[in-house]
Protein backbone atom coordinates (compact mmCIF):
# COMPACT_ATOMS: atom_id res chain seq x y z
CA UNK A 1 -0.47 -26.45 -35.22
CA UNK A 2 0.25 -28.74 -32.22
CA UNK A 3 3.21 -31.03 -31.49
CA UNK A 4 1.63 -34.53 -32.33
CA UNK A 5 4.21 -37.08 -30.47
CA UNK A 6 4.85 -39.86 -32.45
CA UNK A 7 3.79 -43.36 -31.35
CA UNK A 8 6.16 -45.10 -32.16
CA UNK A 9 9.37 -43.46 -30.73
CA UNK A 10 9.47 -45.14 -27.39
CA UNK A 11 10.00 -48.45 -29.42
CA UNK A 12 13.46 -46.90 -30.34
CA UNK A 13 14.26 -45.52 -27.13
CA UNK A 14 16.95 -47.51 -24.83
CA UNK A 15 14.88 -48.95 -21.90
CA UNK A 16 15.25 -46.83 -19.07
CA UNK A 17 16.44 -49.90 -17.09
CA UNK A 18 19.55 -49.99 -18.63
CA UNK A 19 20.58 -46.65 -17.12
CA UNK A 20 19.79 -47.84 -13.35
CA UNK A 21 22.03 -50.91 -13.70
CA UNK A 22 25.92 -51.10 -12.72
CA UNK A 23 27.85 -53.81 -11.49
CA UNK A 24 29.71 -53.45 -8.58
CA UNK A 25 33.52 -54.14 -7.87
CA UNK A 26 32.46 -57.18 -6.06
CA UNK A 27 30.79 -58.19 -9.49
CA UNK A 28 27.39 -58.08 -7.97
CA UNK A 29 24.81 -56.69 -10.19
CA UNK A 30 23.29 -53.31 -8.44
CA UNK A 31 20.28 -51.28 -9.14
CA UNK A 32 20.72 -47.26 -8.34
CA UNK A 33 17.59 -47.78 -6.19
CA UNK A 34 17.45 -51.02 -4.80
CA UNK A 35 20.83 -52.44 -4.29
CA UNK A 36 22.01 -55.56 -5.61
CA UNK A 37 19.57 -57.45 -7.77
CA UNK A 38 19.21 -60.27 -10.08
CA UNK A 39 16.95 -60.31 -13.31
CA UNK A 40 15.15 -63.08 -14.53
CA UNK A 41 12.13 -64.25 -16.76
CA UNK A 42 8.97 -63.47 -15.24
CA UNK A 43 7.64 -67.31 -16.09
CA UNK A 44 10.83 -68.79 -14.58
CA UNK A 45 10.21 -67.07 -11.54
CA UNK A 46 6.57 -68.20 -10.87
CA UNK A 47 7.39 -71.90 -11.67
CA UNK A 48 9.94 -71.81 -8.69
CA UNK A 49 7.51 -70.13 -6.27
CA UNK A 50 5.01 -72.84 -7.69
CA UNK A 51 6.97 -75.63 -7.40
CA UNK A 52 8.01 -74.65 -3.86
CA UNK A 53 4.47 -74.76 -2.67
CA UNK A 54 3.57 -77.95 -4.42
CA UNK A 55 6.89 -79.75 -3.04
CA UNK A 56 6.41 -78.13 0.64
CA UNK A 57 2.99 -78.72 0.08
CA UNK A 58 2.30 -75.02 1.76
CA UNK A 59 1.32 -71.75 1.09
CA UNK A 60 4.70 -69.14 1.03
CA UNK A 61 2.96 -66.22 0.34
CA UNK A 62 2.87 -64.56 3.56
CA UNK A 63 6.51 -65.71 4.10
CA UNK A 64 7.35 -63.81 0.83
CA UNK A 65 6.04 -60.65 1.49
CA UNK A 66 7.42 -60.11 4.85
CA UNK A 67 10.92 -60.53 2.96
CA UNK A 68 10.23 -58.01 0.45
CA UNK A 69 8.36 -55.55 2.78
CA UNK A 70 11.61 -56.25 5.27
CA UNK A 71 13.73 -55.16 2.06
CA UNK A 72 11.80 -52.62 1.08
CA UNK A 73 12.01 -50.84 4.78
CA UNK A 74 15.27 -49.61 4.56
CA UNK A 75 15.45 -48.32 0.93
CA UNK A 76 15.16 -44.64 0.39
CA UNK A 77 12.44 -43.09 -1.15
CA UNK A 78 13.42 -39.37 -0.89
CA UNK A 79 13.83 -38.90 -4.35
CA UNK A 80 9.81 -40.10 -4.88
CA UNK A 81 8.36 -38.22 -1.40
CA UNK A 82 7.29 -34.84 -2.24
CA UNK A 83 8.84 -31.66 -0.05
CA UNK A 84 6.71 -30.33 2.83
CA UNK A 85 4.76 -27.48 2.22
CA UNK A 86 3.19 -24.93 4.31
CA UNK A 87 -0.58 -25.63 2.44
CA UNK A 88 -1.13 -28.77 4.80
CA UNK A 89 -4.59 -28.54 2.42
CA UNK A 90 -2.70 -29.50 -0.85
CA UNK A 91 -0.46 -32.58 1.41
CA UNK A 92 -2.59 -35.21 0.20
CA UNK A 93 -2.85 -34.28 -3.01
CA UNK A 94 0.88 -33.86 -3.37
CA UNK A 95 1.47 -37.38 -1.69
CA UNK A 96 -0.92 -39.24 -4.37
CA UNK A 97 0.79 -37.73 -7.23
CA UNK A 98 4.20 -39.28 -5.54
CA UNK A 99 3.04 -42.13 -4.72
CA UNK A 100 1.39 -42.50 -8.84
CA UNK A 101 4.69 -41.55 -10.00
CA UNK A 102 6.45 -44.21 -8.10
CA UNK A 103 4.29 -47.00 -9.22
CA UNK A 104 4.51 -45.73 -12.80
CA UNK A 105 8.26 -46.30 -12.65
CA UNK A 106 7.98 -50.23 -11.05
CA UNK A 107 6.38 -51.45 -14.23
CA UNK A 108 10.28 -50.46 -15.54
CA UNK A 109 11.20 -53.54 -12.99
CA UNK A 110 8.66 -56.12 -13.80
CA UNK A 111 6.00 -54.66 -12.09
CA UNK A 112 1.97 -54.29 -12.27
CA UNK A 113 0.35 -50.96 -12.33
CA UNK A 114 -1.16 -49.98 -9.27
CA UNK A 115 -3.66 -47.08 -8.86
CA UNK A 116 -5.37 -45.53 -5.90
CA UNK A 117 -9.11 -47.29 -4.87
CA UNK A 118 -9.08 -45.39 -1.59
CA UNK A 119 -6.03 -43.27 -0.18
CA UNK A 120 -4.01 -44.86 1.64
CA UNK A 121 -5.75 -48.49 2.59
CA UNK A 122 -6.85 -49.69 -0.67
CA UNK A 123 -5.27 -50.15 -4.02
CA UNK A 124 -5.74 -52.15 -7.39
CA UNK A 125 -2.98 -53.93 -9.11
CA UNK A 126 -3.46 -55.06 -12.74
CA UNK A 127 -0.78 -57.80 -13.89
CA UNK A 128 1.08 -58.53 -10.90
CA UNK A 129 3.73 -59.69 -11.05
CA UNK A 130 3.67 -61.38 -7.99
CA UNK A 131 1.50 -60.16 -5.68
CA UNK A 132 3.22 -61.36 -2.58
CA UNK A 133 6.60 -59.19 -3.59
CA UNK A 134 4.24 -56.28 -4.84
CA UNK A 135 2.17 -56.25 -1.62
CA UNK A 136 5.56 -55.96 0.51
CA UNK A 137 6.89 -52.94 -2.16
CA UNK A 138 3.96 -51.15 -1.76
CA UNK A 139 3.61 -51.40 1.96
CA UNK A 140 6.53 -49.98 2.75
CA UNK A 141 6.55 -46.74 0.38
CA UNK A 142 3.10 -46.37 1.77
CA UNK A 143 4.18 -46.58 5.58
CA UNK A 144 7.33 -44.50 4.24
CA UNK A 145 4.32 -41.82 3.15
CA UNK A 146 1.64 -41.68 5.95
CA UNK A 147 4.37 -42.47 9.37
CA UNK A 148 2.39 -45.26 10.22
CA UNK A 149 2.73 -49.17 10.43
CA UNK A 150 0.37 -51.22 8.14
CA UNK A 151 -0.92 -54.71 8.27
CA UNK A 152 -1.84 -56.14 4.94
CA UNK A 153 -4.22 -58.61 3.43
CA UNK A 154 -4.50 -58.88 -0.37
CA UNK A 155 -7.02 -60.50 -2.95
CA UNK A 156 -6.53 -61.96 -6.23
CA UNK A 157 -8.16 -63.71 -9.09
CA UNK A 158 -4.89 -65.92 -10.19
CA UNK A 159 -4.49 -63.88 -13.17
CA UNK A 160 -4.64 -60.28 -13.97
CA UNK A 161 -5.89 -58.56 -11.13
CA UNK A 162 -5.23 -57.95 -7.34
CA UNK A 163 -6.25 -55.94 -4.72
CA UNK A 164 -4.66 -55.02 -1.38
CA UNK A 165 -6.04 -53.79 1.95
CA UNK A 166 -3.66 -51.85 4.60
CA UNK A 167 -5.10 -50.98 8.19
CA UNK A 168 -2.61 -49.33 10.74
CA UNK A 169 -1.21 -51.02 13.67
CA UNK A 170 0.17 -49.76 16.75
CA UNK A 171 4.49 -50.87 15.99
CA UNK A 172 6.41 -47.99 15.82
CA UNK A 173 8.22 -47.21 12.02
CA UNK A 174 11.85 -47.11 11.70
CA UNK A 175 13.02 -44.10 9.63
CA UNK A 176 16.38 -45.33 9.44
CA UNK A 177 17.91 -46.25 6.32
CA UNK A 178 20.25 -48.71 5.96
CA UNK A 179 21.12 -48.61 2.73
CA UNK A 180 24.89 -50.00 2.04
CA UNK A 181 27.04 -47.42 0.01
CA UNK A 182 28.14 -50.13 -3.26
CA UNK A 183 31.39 -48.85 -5.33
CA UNK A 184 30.46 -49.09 -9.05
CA UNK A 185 32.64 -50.81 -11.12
CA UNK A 186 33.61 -49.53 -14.91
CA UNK A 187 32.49 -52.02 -16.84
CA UNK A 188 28.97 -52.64 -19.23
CA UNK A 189 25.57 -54.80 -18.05
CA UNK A 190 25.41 -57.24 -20.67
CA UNK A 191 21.93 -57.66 -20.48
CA UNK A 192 19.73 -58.08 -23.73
CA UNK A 193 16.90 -55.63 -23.03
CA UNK A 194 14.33 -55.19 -25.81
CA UNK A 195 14.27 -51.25 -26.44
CA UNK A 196 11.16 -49.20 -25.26
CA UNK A 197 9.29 -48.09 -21.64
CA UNK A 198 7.19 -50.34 -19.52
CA UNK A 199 7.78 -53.96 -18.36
CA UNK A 200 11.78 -55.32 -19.48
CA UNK A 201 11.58 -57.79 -22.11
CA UNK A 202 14.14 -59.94 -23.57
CA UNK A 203 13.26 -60.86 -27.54
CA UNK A 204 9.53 -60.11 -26.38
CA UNK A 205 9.33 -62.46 -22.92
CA UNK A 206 8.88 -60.63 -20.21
CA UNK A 207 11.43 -59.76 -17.08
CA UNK A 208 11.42 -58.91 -13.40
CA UNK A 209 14.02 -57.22 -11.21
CA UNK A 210 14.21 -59.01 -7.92
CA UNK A 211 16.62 -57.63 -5.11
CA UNK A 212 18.65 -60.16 -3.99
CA UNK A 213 18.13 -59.67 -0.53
CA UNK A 214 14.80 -60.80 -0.75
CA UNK A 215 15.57 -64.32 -2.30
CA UNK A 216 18.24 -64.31 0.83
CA UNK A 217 15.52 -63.66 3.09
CA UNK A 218 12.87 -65.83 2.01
CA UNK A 219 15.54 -68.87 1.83
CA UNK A 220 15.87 -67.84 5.71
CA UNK A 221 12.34 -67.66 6.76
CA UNK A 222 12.27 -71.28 4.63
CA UNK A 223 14.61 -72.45 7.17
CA UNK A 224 11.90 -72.16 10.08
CA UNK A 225 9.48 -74.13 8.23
CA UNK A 226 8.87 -78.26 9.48
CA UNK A 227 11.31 -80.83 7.70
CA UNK A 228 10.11 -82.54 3.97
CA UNK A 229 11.20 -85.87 3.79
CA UNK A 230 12.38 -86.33 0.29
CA UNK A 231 12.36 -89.86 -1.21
CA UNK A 232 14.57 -88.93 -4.25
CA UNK A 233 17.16 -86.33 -3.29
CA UNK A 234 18.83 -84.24 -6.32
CA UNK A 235 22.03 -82.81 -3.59
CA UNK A 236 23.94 -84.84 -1.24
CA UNK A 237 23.77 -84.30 2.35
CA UNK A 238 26.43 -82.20 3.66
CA UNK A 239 27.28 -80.48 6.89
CA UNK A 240 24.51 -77.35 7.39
CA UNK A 241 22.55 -78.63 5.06
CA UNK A 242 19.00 -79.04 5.15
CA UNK A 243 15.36 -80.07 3.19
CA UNK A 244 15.13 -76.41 2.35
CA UNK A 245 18.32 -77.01 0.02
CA UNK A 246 16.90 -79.71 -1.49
CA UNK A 247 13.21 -78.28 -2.27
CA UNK A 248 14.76 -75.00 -3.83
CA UNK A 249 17.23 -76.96 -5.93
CA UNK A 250 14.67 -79.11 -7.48
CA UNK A 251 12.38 -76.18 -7.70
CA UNK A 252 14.36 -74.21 -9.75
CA UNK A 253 15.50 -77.18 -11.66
CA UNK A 254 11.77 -78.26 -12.65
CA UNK A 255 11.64 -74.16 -13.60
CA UNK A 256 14.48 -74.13 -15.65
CA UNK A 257 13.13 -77.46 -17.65
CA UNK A 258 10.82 -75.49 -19.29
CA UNK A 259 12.69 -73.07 -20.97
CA UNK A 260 13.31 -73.97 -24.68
CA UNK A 261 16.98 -73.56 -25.06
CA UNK A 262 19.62 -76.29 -24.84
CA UNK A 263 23.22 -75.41 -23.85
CA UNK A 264 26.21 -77.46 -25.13
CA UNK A 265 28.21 -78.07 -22.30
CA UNK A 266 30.87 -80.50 -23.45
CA UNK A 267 34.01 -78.76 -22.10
CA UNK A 268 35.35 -76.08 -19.67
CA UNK A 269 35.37 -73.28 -22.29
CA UNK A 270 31.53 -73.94 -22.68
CA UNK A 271 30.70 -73.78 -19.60
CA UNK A 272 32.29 -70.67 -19.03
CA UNK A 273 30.87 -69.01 -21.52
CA UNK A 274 27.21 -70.70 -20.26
CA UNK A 275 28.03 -69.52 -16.82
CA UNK A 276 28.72 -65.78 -18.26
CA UNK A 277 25.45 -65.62 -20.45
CA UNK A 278 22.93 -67.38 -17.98
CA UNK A 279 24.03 -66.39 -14.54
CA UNK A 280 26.96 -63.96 -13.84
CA UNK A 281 25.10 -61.17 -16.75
CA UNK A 282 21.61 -61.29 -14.96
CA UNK A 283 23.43 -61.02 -11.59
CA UNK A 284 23.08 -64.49 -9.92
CA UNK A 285 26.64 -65.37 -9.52
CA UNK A 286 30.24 -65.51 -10.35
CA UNK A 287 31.68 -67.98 -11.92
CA UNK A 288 35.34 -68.90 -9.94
CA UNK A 289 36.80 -72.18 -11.70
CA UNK A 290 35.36 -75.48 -13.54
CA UNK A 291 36.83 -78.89 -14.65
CA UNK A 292 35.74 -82.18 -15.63
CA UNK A 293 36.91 -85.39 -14.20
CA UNK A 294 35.73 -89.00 -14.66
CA UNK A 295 32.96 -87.97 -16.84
CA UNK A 296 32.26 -85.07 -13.10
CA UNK A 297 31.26 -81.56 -13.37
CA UNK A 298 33.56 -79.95 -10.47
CA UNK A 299 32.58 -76.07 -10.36
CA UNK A 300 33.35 -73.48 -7.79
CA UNK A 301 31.34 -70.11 -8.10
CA UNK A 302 30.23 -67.11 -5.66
CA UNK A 303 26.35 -67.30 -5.50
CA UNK A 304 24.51 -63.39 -4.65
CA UNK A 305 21.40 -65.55 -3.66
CA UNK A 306 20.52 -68.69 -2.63
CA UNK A 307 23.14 -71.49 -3.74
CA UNK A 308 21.11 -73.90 -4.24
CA UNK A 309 18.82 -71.81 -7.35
CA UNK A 310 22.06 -71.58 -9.57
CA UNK A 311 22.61 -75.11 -8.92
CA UNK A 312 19.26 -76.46 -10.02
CA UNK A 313 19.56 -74.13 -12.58
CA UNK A 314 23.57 -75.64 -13.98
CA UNK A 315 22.13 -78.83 -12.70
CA UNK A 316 19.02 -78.71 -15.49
CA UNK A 317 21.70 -77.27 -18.55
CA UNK A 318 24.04 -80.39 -17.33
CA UNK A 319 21.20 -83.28 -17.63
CA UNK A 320 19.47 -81.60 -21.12
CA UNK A 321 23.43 -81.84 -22.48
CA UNK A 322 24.13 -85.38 -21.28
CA UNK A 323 20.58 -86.73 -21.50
CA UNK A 324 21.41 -88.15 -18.29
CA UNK A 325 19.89 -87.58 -14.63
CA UNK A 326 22.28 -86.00 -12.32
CA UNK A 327 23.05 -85.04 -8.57
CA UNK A 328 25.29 -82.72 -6.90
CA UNK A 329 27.43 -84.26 -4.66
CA UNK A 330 30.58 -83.25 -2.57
CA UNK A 331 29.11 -79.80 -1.89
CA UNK A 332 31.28 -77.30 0.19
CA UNK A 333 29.36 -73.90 1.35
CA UNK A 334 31.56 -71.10 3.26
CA UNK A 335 29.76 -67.82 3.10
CA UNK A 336 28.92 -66.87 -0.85
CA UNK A 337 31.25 -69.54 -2.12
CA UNK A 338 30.30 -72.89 -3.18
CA UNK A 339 32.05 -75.76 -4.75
CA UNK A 340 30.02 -78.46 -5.89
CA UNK A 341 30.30 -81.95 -8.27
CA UNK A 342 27.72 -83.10 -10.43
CA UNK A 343 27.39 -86.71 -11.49
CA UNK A 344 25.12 -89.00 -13.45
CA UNK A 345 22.87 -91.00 -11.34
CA UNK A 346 23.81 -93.82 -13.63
CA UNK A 347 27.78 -93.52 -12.32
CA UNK A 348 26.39 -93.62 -8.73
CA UNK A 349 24.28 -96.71 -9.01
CA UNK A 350 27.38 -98.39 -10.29
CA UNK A 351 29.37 -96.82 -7.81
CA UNK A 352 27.14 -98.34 -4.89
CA UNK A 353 27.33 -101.55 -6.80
């Protein structure tokens, strides 16, 4: 009589994300494969994107993919290539199957399923996640396969389905990897991860994996982008900063709005213990010190991405607590560290009175 699997059983299993995840003695979040990451909701994620292009009043697509495809270049992918073999007949076949069993373990990240329309220039995704970062992950594990350069154009309805095109260009492909060696450090992700295979989930909404480097990226590429005026800015201006600051902030500020849960954030212990749940567990940041002050937020933390995202994000918890509007003011930036006030716009206006 045969072995009948049951159904059911990969609802008990652990998710296999929670073996690739470590943090690392910088207290960066790291995934075996991809380096240091950050995980967030998959919703949260498109509403900043979104509200990026609305407020820029652009497309950032393109801009997007080049910074995951620029990631995804130097990860490596010898534990997915298949080993050469003397039946050059049998290559192709053998390079599929790798390529199918790659893609079968993104959807662990947050990813769509891809399959094969027509090796190697055409493929199918069914629920991106975001085809821009998909396009750029795909493209380079392809070029990584076939030695050549690609240039990429992709399709999509706005929903469910995508499709991408590659054709090969004449640029020469780095096989150099420059992955960083990270020291782990011996302590537990304390990430609530619904149990089971397939796309993350947190109490049934959905998650994504996102390397950090490709938020850093993107915020650069941002930078080369004409200046928004911006009639009602949320963050002081300060030396280095620019519009990009200001568009990102308020992006993921409007993101973070929608999310149903209200944080009490009355004293320092609270935030702390905000700042441990919401950012430094999912790989954002780390938290350094916090005080209040004449009715002031003062907080100093280490940001792995893009300041200015965990600051719309603390800036969103601070105004749903208060029931006031705020802005961040007195901002200091050197290299990951950021110190930063936030203050009701009702204080300023009496302030400039």
């Amino acid at each position: 009589m045969p072995i009948i699997d049951n159904s059911d059983d990969h609802e008990l299993q652990k998710h296999p994300l929670y073996d690739s995840l470590f943090y690392s003695t910088s207290n960066e979040l790291n995934h075996i494969d991809l380096g240091p990451i950050f995980i967030c909701k998959k919703e949260w994620l498109i509403q900043i994107f979104d509200n990026l292009e609305s407020e820029h009043n652009a497309t950032l697509g393109r801009r997007l993919a080049h910074s995951s495809l620029n990631h995804s270049l130097n990860l490596d992918y010898n534990k997915w290539k298949p080993k050469n073999s003397m039946f050059q007949f049998s290559m192709k076949k053998r390079i599929i199957q790798s390529f199918e069993s790659w893609a079968n373990n993104r959807v662990n990240l947050g990813r769509g399923h891809v399959t094969v329309i027509s090796w190697p220039y055409s493929f199918h995704i069914q629920n991106p996640l975001m085809v821009s970062i998909e396009v750029g992950e795909i493209c380079a594990f392809v070029q990584s396969l076939i030695g050549k350069s690609l240039r990429y154009q992709w399709r999509d309805d706005g929903g469910n389905n995508a499709s991408i095109t590659f054709e090969p260009i004449d640029v020469p492909i780095s096989n150099e990897i420059l992955n960083l060696k990270t020291e782990l450090k011996d302590s537990e992700v304390c990430i609530n991860i619904d149990n089971g295979t397939g796309w993350p989930k947190a109490d049934g909404v959905q998650l994504c994996v996102i390397p950090s480097n490709v938020m850093i990226e993107f915020n650069r590429t941002m930078n080369e982008l004409p200046k928004t005026e911006i009639t009602d800015p949320l963050v002081d201006k300060f030396e280095s900063s620019s519009s990009i600051d200001e568009i990102l902030c308020l992006s993921a500020c409007k993101a973070s709005s929608n999310e149903p849960q209200r944080y009490i954030l009355d004293t320092p212990e609270q935030i702390e213990s905000w700042f441990s749940s919401r950012i430094e567990s999912f790989g954002l940041g780390k938290l350094r010190t916090v005080n209040f002050e004449n009715n002031s937020l003062n907080v100093s933390f280490e940001s792995f991405i893009p300041w200015t995202i965990i600051g719309g994000i603390l800036l969103d918890s601070w105004q749903r607590n208060s029931g006031l509007l705020g802005k961040i003011t007195n901002v200091e930036v050197e290299k990951q560290v950021t110190n930063m006030t936030i203050i009701s716009r009702r204080e300023i206006a009496e302030f400039n009175e």
